[in-house]
Structure formats: C-alpha cells, structure tokens
Protein backbone atom coordinates (compact mmCIF):
# COMPACT_ATOMS: atom_id res chain seq x y z
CA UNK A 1 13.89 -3.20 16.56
CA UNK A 2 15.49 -1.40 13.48
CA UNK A 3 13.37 1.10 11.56
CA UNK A 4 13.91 0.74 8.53
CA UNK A 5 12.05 2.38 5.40
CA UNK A 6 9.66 0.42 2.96
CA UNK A 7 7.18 1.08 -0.18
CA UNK A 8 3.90 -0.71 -1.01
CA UNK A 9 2.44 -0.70 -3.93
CA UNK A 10 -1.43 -2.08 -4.13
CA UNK A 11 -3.74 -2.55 -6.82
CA UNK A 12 -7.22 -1.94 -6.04
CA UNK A 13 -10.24 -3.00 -7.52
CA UNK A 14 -12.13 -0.13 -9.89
CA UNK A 15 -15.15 -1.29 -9.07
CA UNK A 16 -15.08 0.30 -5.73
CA UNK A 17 -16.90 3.19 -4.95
CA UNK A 18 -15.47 6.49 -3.49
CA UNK A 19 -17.14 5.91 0.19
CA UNK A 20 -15.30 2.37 0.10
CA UNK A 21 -12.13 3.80 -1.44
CA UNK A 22 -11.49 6.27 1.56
CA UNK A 23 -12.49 2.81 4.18
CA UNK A 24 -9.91 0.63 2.05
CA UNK A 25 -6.89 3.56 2.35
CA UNK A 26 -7.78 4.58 6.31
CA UNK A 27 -7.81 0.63 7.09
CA UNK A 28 -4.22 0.07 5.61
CA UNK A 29 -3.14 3.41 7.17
CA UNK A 30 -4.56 1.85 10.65
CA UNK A 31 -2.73 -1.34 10.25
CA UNK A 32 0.58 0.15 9.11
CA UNK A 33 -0.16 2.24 12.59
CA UNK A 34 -0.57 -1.07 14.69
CA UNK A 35 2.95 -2.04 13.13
CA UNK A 36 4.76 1.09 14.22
CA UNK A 37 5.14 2.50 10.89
CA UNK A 38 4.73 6.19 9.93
CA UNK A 39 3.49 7.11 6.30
CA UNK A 40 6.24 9.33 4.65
CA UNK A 41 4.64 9.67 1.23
CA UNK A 42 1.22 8.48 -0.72
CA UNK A 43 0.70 8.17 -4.44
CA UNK A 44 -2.92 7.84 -6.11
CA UNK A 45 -1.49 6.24 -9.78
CA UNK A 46 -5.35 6.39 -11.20
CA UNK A 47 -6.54 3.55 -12.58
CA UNK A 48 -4.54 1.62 -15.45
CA UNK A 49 -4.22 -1.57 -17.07
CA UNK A 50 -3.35 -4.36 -15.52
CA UNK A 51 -1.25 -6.77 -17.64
CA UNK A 52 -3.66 -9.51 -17.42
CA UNK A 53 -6.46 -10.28 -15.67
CA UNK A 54 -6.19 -10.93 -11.63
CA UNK A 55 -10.18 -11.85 -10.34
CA UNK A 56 -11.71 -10.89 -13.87
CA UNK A 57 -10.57 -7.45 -13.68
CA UNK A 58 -8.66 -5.99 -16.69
CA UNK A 59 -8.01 -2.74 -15.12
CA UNK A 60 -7.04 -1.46 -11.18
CA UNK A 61 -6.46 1.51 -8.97
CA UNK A 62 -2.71 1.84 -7.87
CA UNK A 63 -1.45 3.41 -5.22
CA UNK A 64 1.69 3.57 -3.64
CA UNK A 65 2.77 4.53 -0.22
CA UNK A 66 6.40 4.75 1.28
CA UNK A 67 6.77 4.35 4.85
CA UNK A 68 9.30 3.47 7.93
CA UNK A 69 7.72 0.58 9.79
CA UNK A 70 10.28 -2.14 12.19
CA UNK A 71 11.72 -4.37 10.52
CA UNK A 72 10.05 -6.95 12.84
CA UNK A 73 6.60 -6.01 11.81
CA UNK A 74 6.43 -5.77 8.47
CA UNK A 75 5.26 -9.29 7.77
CA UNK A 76 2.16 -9.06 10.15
CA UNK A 77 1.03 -5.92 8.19
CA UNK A 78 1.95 -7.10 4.91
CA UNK A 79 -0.56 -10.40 5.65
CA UNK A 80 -3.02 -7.95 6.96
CA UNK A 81 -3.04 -6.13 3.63
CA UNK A 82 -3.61 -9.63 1.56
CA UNK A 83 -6.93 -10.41 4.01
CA UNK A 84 -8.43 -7.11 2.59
CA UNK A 85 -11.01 -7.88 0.00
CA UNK A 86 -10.77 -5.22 -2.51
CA UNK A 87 -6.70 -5.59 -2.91
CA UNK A 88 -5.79 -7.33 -6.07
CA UNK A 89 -2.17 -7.60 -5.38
CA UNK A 90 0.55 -5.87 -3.39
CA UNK A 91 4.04 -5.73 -2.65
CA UNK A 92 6.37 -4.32 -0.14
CA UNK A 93 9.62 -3.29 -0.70
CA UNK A 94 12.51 -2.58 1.37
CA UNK A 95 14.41 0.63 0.44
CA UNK A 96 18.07 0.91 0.21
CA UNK A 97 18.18 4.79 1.21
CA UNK A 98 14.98 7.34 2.88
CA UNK A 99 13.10 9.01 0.01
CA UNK A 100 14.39 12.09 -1.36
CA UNK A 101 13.45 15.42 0.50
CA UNK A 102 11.15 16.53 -2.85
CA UNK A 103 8.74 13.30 -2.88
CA UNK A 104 8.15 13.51 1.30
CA UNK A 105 4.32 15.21 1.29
C-alpha cells in the first residue's frame, strides 16, 4: 500500500442548509477516514456558477480538499462520494508532488 497524495474537488448543491452543510463535509471526512486517508488541506470556494446546469441547478458550493489516502482505496471512497445526495459532481486527482508548506492548514 503506497500513500500517495490526492485532491477532490466537489460541487455541492446551494440549496442546502448550514445544519446539512456541516453533515455533508463530516460524512466525506468519515469516509476518506475509512480509506486511510488524512486531510492535509480544505478549501470553502463559496458558491459560483456552474457552467451549465447539472440537476436544474445553475449555481453550486465548491470545495476542495487535498489529502494522502492508499492508493488502493481511493476508488471505494471516490464511489462513496458519488452515492451522496447533495454532490453535484466531483473529481479526484492524483498529485504529482505534496502540497506546498504555505497551503497545509
């Protein structure tokens, strides 16, 4: 099992209220937990326009989170992140090098 270091970025939808917000973000911070994976940084982007409509919604909350997670894993949490309701769309990347020293929180 290599470790290896990732970033998601998920769109969620606006709609969602603050209570529901805080559920959504401790969920995918429990399932990147069941895959081994430690949370290095997390981004709240705000809400923006999306380029076109996904589910009738013209706008969504980003966030982005990097992470180190084994390589073995990654798929199982990245299916566990599509199952959630309120996620419009996500992706997971796999980063060349660990984040810089000044974007670790």
């Amino acid at each position: 099992m290599v470790k290896r270091n990732y970033e998601l970025m998920f769109i969620v939808t606006p709609e969602l209220d603050d209570d529901g917000t805080v559920a959504l973000l401790q969920s995918v911070e429990d399932y990147l937990k069941e895959a081994d994976g430690e949370i290095l940084t997390r981004d709240d982007w705000g809400v923006r326009r999306l380029a076109y409509p996904i589910q009738r919604q013209r706008e969504g909350h980003y966030y982005l989170l990097q992470f180190t997670a084994n390589s073995n894993k990654v798929k199982a949490f990245e299916r566990r992140i599509l199952l959630a309701p309120s996620i419009l769309r996500e992706m997971v990347i796999q980063l060349d090098e660990a984040p810089r020293e000044e974007q670790v929180a």
